[in-house]
PDB file of N, CA and C in Angstrom:
ATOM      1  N   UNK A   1     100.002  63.331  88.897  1.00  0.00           N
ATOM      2  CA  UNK A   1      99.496  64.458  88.152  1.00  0.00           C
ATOM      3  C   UNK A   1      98.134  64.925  88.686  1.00  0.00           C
ATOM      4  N   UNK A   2      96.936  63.983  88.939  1.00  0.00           N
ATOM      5  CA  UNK A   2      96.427  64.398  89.495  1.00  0.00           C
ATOM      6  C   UNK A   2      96.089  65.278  90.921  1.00  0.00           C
ATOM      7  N   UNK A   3      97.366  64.438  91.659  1.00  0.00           N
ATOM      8  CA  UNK A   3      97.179  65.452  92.737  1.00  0.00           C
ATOM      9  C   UNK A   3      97.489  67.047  92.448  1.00  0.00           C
ATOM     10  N   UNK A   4      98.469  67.375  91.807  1.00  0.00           N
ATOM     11  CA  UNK A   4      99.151  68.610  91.271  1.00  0.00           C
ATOM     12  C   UNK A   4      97.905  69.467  90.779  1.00  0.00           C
ATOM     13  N   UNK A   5      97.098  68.689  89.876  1.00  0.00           N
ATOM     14  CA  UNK A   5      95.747  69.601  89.454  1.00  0.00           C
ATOM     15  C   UNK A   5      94.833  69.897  90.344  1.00  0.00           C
ATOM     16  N   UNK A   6      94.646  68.842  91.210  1.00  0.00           N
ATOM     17  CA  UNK A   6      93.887  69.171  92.784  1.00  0.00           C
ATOM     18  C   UNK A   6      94.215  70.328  93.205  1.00  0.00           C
ATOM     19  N   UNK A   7      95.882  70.422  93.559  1.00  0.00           N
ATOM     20  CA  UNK A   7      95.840  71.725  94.521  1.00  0.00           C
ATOM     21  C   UNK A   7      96.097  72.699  93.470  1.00  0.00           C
ATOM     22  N   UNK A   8      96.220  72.519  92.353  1.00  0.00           N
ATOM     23  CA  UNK A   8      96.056  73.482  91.824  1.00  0.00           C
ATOM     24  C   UNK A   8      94.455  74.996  91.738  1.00  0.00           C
ATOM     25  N   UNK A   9      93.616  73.584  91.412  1.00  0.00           N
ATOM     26  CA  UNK A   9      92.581  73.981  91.562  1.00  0.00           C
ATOM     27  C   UNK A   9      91.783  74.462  93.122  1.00  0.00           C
ATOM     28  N   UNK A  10      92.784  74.034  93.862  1.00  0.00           N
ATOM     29  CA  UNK A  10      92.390  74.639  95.425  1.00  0.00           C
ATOM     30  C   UNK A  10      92.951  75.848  95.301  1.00  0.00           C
ATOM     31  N   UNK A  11      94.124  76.031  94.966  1.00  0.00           N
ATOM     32  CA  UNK A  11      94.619  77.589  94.785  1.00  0.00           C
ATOM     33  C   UNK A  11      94.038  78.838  94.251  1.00  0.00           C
ATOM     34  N   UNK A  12      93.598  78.263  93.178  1.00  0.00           N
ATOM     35  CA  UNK A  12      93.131  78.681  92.214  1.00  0.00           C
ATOM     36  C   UNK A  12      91.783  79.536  93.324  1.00  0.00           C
ATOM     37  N   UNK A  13      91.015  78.828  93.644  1.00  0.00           N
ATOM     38  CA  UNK A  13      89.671  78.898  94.580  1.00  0.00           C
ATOM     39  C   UNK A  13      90.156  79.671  95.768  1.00  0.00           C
ATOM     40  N   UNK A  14      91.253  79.382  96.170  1.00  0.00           N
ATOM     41  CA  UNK A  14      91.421  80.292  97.186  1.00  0.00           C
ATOM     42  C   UNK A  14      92.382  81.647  96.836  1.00  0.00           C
ATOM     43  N   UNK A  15      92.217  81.891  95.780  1.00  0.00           N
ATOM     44  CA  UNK A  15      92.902  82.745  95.490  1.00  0.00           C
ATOM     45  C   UNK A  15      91.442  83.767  95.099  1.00  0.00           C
ATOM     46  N   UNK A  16      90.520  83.126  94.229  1.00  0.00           N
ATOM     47  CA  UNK A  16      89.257  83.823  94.363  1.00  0.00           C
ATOM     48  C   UNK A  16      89.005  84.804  95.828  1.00  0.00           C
ATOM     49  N   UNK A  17      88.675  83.334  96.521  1.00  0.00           N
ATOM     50  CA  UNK A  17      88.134  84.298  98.297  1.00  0.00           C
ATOM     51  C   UNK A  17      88.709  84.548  98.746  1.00  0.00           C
ATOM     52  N   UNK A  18      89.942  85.143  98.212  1.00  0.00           N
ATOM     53  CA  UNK A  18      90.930  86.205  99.518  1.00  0.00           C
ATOM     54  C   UNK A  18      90.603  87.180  98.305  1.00  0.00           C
ATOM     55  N   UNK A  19      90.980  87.103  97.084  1.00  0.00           N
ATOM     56  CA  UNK A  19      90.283  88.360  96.378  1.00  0.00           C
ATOM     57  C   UNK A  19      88.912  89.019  96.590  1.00  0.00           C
ATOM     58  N   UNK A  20      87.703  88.149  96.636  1.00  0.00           N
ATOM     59  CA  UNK A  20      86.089  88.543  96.987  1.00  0.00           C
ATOM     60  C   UNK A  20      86.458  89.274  97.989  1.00  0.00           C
ATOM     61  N   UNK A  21      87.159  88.824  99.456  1.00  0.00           N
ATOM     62  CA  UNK A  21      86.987  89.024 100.150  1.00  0.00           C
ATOM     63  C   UNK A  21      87.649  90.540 100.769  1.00  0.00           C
ATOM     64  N   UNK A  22      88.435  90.718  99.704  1.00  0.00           N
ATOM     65  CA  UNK A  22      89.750  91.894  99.450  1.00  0.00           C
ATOM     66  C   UNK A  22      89.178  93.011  99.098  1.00  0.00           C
ATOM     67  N   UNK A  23      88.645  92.752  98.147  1.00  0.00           N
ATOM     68  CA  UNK A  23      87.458  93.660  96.853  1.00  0.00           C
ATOM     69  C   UNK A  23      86.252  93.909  97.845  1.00  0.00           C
ATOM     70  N   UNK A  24      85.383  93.045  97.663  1.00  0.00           N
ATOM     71  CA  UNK A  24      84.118  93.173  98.431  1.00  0.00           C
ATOM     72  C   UNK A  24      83.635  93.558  99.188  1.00  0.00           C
ATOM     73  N   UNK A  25      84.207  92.534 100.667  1.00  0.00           N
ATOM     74  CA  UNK A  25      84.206  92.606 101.736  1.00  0.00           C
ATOM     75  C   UNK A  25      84.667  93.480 102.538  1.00  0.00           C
ATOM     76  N   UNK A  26      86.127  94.064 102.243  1.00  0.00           N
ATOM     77  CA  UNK A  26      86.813  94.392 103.130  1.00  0.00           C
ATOM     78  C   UNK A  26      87.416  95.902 102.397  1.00  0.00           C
ATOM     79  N   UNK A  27      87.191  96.091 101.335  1.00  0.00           N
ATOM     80  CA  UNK A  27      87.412  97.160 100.139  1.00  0.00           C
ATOM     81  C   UNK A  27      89.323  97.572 100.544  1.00  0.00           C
ATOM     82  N   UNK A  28      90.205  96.757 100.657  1.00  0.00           N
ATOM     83  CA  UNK A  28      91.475  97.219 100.937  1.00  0.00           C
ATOM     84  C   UNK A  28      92.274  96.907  99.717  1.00  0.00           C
ATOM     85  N   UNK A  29      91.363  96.438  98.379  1.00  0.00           N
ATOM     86  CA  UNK A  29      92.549  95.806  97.323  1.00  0.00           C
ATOM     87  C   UNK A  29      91.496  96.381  96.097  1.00  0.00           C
ATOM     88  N   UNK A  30      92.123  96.600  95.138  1.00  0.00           N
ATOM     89  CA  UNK A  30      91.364  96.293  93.792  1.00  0.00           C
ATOM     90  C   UNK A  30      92.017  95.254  92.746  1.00  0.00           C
ATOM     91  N   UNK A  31      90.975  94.846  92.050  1.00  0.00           N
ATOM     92  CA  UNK A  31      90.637  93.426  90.856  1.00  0.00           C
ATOM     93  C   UNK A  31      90.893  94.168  89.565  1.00  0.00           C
ATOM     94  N   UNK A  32      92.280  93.983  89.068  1.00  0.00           N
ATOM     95  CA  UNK A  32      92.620  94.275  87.582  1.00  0.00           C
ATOM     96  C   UNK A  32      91.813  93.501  86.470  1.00  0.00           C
ATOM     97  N   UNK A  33      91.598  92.570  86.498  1.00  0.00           N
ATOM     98  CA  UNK A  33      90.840  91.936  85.461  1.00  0.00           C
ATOM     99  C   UNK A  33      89.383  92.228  85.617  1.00  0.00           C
ATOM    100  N   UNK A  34      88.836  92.826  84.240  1.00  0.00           N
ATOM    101  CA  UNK A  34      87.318  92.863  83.840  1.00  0.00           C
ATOM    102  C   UNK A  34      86.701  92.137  84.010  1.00  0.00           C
ATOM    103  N   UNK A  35      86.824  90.261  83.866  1.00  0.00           N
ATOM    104  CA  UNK A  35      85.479  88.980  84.179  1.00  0.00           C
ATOM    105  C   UNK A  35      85.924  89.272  85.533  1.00  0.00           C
ATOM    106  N   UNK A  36      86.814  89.153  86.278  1.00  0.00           N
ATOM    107  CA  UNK A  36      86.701  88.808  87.644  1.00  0.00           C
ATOM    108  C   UNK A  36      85.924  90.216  88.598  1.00  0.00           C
ATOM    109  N   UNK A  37      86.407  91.482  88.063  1.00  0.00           N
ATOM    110  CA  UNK A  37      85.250  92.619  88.903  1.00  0.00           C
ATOM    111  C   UNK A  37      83.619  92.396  88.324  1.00  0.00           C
ATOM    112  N   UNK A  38      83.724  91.856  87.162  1.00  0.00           N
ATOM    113  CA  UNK A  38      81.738  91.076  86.859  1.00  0.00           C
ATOM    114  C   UNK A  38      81.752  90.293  87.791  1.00  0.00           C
ATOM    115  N   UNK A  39      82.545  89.196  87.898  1.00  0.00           N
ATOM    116  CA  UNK A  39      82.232  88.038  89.236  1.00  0.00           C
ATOM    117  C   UNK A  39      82.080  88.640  90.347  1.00  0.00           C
ATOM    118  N   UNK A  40      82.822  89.672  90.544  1.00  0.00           N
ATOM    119  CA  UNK A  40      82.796  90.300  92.311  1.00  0.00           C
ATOM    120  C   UNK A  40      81.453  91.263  92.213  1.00  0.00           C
ATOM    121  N   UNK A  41      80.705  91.948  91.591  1.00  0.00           N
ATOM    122  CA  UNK A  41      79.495  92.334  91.322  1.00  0.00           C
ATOM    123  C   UNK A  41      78.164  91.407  92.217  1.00  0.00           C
ATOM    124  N   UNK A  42      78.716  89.879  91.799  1.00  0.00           N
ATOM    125  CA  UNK A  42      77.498  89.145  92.099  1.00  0.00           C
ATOM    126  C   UNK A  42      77.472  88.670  93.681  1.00  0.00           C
ATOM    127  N   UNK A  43      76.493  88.264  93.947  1.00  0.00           N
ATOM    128  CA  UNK A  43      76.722  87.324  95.302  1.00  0.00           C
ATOM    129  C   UNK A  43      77.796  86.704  95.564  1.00  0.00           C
ATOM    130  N   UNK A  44      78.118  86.277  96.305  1.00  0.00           N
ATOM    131  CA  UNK A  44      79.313  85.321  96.805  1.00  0.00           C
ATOM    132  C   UNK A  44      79.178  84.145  96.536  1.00  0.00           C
ATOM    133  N   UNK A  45      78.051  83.643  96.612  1.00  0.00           N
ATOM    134  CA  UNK A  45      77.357  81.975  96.729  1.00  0.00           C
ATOM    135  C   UNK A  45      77.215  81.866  94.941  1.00  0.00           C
ATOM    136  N   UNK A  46      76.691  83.067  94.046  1.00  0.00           N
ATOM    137  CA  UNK A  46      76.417  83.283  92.379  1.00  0.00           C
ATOM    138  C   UNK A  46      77.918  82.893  91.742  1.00  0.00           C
ATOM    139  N   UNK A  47      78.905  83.602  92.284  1.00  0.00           N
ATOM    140  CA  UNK A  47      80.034  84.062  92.160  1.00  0.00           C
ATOM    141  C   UNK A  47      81.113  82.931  92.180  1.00  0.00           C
ATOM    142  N   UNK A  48      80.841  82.459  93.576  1.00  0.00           N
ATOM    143  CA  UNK A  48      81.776  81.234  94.012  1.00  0.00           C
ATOM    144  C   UNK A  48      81.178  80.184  92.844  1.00  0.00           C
ATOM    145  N   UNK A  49      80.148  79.674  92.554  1.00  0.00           N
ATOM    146  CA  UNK A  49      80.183  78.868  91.602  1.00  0.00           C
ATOM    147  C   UNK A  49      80.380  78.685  90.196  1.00  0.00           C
ATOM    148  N   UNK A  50      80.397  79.899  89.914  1.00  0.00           N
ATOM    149  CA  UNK A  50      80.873  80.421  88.425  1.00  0.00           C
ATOM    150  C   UNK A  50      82.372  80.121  88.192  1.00  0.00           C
ATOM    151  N   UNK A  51      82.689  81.006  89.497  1.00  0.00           N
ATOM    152  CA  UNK A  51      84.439  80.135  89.482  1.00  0.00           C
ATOM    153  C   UNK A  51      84.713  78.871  89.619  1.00  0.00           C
ATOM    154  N   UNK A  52      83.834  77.914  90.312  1.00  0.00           N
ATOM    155  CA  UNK A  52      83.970  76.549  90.432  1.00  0.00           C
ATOM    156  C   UNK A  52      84.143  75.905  89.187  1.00  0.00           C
ATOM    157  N   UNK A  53      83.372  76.424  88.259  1.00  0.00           N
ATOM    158  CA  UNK A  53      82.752  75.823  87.036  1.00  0.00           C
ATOM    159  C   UNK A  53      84.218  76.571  85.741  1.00  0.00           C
ATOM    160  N   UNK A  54      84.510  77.145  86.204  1.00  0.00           N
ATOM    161  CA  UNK A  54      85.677  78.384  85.380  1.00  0.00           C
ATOM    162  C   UNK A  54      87.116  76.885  85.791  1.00  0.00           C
ATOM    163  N   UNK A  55      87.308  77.240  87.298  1.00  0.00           N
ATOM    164  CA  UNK A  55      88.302  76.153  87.488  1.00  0.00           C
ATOM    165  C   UNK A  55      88.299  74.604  86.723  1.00  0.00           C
ATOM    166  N   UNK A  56      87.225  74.605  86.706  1.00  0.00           N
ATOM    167  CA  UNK A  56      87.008  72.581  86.172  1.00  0.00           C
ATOM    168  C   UNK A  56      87.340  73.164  85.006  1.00  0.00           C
ATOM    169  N   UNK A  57      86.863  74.043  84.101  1.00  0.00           N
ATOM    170  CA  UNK A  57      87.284  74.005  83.110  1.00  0.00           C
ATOM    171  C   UNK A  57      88.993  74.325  82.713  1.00  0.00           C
ATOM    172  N   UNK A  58      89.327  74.947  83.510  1.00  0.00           N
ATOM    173  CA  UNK A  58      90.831  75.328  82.865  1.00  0.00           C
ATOM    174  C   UNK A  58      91.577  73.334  83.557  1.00  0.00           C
ATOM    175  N   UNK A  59      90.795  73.165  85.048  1.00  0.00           N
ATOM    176  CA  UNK A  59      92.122  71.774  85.018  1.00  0.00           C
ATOM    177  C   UNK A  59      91.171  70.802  83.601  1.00  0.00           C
ATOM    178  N   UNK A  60      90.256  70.531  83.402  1.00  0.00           N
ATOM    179  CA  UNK A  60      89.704  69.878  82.270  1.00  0.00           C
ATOM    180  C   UNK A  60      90.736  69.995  80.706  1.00  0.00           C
ATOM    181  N   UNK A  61      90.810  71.174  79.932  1.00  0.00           N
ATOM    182  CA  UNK A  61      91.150  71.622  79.746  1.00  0.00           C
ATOM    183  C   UNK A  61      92.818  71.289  79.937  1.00  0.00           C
ATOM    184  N   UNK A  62      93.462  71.449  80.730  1.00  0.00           N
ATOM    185  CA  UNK A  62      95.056  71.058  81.088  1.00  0.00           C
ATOM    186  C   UNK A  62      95.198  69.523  81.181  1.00  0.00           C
ATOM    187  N   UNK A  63      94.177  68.533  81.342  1.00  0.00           N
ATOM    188  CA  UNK A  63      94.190  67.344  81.555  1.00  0.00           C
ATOM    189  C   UNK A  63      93.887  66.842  80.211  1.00  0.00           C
ATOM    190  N   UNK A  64      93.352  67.582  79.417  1.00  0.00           N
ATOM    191  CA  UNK A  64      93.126  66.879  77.741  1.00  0.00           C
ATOM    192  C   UNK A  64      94.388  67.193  77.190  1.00  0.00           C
ATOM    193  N   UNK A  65      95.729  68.337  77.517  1.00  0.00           N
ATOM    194  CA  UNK A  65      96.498  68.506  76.712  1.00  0.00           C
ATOM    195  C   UNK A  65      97.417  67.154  77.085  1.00  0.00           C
ATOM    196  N   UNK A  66      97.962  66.841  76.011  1.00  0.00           N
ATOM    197  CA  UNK A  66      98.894  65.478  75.524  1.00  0.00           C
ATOM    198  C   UNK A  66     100.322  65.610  75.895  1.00  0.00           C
ATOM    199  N   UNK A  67     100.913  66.464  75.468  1.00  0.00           N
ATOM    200  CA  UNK A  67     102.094  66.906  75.842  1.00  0.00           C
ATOM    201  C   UNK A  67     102.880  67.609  76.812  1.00  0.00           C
ATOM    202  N   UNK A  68     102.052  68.835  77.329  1.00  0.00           N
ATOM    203  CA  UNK A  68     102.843  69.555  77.996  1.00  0.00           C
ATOM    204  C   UNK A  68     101.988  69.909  79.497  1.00  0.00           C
ATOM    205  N   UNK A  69     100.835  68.541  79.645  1.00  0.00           N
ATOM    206  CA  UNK A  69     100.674  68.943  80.845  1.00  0.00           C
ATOM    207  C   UNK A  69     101.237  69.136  81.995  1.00  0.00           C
ATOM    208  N   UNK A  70     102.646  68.157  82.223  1.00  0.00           N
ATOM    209  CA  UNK A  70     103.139  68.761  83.226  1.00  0.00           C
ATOM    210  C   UNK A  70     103.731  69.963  83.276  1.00  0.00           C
ATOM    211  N   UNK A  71     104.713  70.544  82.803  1.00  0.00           N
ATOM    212  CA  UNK A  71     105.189  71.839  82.520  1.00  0.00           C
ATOM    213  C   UNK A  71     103.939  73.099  82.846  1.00  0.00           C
ATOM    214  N   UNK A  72     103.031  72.709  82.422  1.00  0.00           N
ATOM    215  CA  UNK A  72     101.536  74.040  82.661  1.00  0.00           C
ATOM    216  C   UNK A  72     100.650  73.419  83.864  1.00  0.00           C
ATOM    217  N   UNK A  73     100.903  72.427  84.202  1.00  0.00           N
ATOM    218  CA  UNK A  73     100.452  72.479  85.939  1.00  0.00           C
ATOM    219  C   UNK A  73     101.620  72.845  86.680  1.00  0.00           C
ATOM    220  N   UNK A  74     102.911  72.605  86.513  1.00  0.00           N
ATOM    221  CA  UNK A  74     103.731  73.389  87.464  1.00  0.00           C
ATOM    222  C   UNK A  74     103.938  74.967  87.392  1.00  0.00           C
ATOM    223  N   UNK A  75     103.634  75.063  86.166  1.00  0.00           N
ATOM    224  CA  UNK A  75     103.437  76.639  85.954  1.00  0.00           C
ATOM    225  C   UNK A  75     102.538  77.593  86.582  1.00  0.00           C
ATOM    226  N   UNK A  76     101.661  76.381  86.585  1.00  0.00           N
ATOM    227  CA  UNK A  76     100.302  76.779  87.408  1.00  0.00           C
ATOM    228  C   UNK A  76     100.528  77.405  88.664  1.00  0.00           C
ATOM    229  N   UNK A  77     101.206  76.272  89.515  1.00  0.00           N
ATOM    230  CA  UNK A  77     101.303  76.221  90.803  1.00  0.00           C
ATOM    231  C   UNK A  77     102.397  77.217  91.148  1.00  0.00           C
ATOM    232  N   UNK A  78     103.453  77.214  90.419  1.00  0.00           N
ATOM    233  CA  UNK A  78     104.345  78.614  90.454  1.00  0.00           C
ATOM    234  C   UNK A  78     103.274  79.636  90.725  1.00  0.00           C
ATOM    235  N   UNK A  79     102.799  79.994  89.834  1.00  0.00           N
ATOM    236  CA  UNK A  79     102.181  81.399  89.716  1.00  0.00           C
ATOM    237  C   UNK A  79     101.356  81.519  90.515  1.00  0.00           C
ATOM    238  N   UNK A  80      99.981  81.062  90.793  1.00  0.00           N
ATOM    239  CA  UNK A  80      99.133  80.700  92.311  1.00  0.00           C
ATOM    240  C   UNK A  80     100.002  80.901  93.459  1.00  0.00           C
ATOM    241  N   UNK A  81     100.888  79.930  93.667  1.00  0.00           N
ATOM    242  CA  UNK A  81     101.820  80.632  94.926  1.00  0.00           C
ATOM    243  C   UNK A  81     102.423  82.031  95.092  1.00  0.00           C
ATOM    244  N   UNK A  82     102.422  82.262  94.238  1.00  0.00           N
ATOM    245  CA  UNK A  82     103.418  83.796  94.434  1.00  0.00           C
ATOM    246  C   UNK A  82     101.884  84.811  94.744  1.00  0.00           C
ATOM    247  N   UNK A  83     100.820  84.022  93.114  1.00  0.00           N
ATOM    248  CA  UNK A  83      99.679  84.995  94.132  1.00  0.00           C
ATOM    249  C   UNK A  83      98.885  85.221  95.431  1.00  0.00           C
ATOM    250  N   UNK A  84      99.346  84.093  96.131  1.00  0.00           N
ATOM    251  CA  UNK A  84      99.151  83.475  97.023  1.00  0.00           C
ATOM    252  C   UNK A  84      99.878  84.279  98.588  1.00  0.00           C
ATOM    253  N   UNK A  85     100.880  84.439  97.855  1.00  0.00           N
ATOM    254  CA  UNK A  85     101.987  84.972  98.700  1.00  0.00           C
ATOM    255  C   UNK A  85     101.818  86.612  98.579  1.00  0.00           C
ATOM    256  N   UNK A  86     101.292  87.164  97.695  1.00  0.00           N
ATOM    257  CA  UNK A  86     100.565  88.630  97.366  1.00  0.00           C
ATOM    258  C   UNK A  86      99.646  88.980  98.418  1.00  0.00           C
ATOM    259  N   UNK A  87      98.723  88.092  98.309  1.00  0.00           N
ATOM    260  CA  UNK A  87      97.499  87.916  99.354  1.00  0.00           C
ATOM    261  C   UNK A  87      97.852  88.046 100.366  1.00  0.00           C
ATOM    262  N   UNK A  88      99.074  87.189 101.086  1.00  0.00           N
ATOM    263  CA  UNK A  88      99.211  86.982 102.324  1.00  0.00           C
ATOM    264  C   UNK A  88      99.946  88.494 102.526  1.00  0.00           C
ATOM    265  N   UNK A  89     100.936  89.237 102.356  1.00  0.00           N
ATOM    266  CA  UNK A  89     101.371  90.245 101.699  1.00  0.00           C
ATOM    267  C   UNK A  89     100.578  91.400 102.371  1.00  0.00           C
ATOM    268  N   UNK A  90      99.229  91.507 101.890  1.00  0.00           N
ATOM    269  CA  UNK A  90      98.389  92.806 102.207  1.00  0.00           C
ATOM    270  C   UNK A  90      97.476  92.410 103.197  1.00  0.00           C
ATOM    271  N   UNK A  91      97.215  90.766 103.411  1.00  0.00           N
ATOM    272  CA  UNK A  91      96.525  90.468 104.889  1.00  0.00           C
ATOM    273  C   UNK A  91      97.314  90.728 105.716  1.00  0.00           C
ATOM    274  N   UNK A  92      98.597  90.787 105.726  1.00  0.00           N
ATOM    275  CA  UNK A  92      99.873  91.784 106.783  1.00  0.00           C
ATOM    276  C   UNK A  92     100.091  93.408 106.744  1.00  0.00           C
ATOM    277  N   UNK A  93      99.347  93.462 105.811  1.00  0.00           N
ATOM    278  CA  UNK A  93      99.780  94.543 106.073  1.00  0.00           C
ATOM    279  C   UNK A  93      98.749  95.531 106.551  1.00  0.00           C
ATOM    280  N   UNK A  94      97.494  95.159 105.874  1.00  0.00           N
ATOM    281  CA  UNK A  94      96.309  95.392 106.246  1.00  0.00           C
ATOM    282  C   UNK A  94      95.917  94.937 107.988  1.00  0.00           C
ATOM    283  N   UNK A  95      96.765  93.850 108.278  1.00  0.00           N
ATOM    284  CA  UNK A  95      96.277  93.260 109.737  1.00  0.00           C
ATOM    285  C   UNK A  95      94.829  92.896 109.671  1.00  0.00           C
ATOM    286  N   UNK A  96      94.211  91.894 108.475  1.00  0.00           N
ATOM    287  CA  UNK A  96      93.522  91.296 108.463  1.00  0.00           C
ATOM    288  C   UNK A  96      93.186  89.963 108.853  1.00  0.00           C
ATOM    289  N   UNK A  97      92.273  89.931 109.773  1.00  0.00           N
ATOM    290  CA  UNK A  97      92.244  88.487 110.465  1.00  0.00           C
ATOM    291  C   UNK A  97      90.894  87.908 109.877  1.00  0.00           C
ATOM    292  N   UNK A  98      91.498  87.059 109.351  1.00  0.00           N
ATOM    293  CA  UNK A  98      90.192  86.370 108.243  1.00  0.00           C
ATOM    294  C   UNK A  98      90.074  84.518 108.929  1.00  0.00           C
TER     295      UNK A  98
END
């Protein structure tokens, strides 16, 4: 289980910096969610740790629930991948070499 929350939480993070970097950097995507265009507002280095601290809390958080943590870390990882696979998606299509 733990490993599962690991990469979860790597996903999670890298799903951030292909977004920052989408939004921000490279202006070829826009950020539907309201906290996350506040996060993209700030520095990268302000930014990246806010999410660090956002992630511990949601696997924290999934690791106190009793019952159904596995089911909502695989859920997790479902959904991260596909966003994952979004990302990769418009770095093709965009012909972004990151």
């Amino acid at each position: 289980m733990k490993k599962k929350l690991r990469v979860l939480g790597y996903m999670m993070f890298l799903d951030f910096l292909l977004t920052y970097f989408g939004v921000v950097e490279l202006n070829v995507i826009e950020e539907g969610n309201p906290l996350m265009v506040w996060l993209f507002e700030l520095p990268l280095l302000a930014a990246a740790s806010i999410r660090i601290l956002m992630i511990l809390a949601v696997l924290f958080l999934i690791r106190r629930t009793k019952k159904y943590k596995e089911p909502i870390a695989k859920f997790g990882l479902v959904i991260y991948a596909v966003i994952l696979f979004i990302h990769m998606a418009w770095i093709w299509h965009y012909r972004v070499m990151i």
